[in-house]
N, C-alpha and C. Protein backbone atom coordinates (compact mmCIF):
# COMPACT_ATOMS: atom_id res chain seq x y z
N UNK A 1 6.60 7.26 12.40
CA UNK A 1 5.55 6.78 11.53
C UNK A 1 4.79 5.69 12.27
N UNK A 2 3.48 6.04 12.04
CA UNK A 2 2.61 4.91 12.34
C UNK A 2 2.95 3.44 12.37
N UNK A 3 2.54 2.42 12.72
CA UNK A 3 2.79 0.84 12.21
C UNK A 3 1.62 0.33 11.20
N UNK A 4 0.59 1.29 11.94
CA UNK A 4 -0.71 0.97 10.98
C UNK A 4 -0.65 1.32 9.46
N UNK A 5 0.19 2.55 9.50
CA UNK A 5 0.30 3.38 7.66
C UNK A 5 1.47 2.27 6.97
N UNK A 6 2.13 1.15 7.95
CA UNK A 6 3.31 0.21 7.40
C UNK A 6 2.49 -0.74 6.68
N UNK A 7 1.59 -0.58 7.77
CA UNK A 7 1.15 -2.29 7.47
C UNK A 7 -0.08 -2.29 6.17
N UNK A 8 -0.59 -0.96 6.20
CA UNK A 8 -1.54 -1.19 5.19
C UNK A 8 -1.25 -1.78 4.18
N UNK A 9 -2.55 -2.82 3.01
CA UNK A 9 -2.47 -3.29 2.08
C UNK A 9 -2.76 -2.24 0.75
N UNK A 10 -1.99 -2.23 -0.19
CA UNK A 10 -2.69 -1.23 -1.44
C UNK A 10 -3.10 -2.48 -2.72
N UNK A 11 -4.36 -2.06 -2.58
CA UNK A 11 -4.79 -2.82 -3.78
C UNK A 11 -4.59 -1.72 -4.78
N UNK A 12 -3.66 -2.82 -6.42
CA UNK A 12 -3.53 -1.93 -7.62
C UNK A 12 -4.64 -2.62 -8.29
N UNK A 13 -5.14 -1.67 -8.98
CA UNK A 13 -6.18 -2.59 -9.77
C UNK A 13 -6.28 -2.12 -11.59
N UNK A 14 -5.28 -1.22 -12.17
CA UNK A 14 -5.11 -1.10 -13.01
C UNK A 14 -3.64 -0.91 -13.39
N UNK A 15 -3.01 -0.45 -14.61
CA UNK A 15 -1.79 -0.11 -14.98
C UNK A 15 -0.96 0.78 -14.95
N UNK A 16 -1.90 1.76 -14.68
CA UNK A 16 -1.42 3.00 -14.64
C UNK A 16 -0.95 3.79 -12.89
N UNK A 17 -2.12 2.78 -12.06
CA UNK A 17 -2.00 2.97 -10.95
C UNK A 17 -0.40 1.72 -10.09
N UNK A 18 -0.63 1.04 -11.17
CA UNK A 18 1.15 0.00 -11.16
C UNK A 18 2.30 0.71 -11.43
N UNK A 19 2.28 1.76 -12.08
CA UNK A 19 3.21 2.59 -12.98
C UNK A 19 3.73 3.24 -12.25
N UNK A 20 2.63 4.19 -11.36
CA UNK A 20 2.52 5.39 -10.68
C UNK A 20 3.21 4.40 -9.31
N UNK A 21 2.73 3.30 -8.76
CA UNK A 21 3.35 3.00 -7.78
C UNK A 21 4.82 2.29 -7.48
N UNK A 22 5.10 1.95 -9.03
CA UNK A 22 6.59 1.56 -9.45
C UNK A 22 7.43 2.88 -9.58
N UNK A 23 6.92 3.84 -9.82
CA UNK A 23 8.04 5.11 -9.67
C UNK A 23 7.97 5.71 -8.67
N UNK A 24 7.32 5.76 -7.59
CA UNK A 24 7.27 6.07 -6.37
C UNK A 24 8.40 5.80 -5.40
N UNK A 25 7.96 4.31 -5.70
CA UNK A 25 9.31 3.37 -4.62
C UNK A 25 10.63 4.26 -5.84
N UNK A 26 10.85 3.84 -6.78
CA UNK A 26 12.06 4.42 -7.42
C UNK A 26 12.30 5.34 -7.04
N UNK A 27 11.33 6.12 -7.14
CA UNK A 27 12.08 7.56 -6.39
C UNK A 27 12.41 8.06 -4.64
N UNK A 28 11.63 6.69 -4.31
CA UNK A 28 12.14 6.79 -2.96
C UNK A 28 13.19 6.24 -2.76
N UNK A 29 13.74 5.49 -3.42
CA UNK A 29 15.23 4.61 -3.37
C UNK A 29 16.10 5.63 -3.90
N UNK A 30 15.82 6.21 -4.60
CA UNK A 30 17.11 7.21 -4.66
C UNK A 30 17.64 8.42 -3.73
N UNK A 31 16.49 9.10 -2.68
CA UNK A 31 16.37 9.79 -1.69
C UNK A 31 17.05 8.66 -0.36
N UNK A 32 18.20 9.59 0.00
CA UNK A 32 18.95 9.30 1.30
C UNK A 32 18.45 9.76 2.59
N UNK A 33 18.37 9.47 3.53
CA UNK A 33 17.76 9.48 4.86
C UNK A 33 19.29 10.36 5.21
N UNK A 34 18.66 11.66 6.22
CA UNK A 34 19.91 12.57 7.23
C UNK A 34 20.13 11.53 8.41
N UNK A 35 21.15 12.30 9.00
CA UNK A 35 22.23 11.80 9.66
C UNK A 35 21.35 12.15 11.04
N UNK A 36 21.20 11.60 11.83
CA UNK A 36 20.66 11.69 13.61
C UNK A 36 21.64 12.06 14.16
N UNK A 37 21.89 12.98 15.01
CA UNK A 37 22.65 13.58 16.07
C UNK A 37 21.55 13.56 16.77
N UNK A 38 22.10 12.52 18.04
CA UNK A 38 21.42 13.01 19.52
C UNK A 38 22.03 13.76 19.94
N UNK A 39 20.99 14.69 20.55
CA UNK A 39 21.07 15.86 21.31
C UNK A 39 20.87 16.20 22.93
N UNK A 40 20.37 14.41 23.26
CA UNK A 40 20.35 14.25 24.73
C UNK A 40 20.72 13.22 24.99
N UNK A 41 20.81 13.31 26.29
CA UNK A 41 21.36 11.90 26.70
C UNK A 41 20.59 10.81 26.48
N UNK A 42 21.73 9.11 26.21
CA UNK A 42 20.48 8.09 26.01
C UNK A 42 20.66 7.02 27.15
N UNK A 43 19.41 7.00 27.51
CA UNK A 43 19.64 5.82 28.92
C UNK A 43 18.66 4.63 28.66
N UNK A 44 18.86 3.35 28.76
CA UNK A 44 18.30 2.52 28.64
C UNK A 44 17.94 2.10 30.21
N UNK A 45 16.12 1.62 30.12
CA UNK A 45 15.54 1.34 31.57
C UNK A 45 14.66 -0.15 31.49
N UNK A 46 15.52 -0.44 31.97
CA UNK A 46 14.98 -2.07 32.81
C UNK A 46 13.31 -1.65 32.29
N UNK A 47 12.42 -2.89 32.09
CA UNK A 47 10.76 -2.88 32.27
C UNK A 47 10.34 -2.51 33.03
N UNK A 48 11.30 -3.22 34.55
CA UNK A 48 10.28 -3.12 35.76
C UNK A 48 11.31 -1.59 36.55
N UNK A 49 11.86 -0.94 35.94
CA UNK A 49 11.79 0.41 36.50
C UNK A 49 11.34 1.65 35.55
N UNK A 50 10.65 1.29 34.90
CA UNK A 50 10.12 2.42 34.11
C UNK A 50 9.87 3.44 35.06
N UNK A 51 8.67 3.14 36.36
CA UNK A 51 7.88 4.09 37.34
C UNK A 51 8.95 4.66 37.47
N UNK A 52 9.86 4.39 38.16
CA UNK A 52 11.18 4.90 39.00
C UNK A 52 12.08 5.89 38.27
N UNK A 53 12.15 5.83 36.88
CA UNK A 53 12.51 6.44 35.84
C UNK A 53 11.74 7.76 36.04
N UNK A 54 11.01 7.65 35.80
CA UNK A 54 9.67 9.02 35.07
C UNK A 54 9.58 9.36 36.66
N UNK A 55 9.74 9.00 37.65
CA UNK A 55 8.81 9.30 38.71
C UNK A 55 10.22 10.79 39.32
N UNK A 56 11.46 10.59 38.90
CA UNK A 56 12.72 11.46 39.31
C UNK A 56 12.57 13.08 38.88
């Protein structure tokens, strides 16, 4: 996901559109996130060898 679609502001400007955005989150709190299995290897790379990384 974006950082930009995080960060946006939502202006509510009526009640109904408060309502609609209070059961939203509710219903996203009840929905569980799956389980990640990596499927490749994970290597962590220094800053200054990124080039050296990608370049193999």
């Amino acid at each position: 996901m974006a950082t930009r679609s995080i960060l946006t502001n939502v202006n509510i400007n009526n009640k109904q559109l408060a309502k609609g955005f209070v059961d939203a989150l509710s219903n996203a709190e009840k929905k569980h996130s799956k389980d990640v299995v990596m499927s490749k290897k994970i290597v962590n790379v220094e800053k200054g060898k990124i080039k050296d990384y990608f370049s193999k």
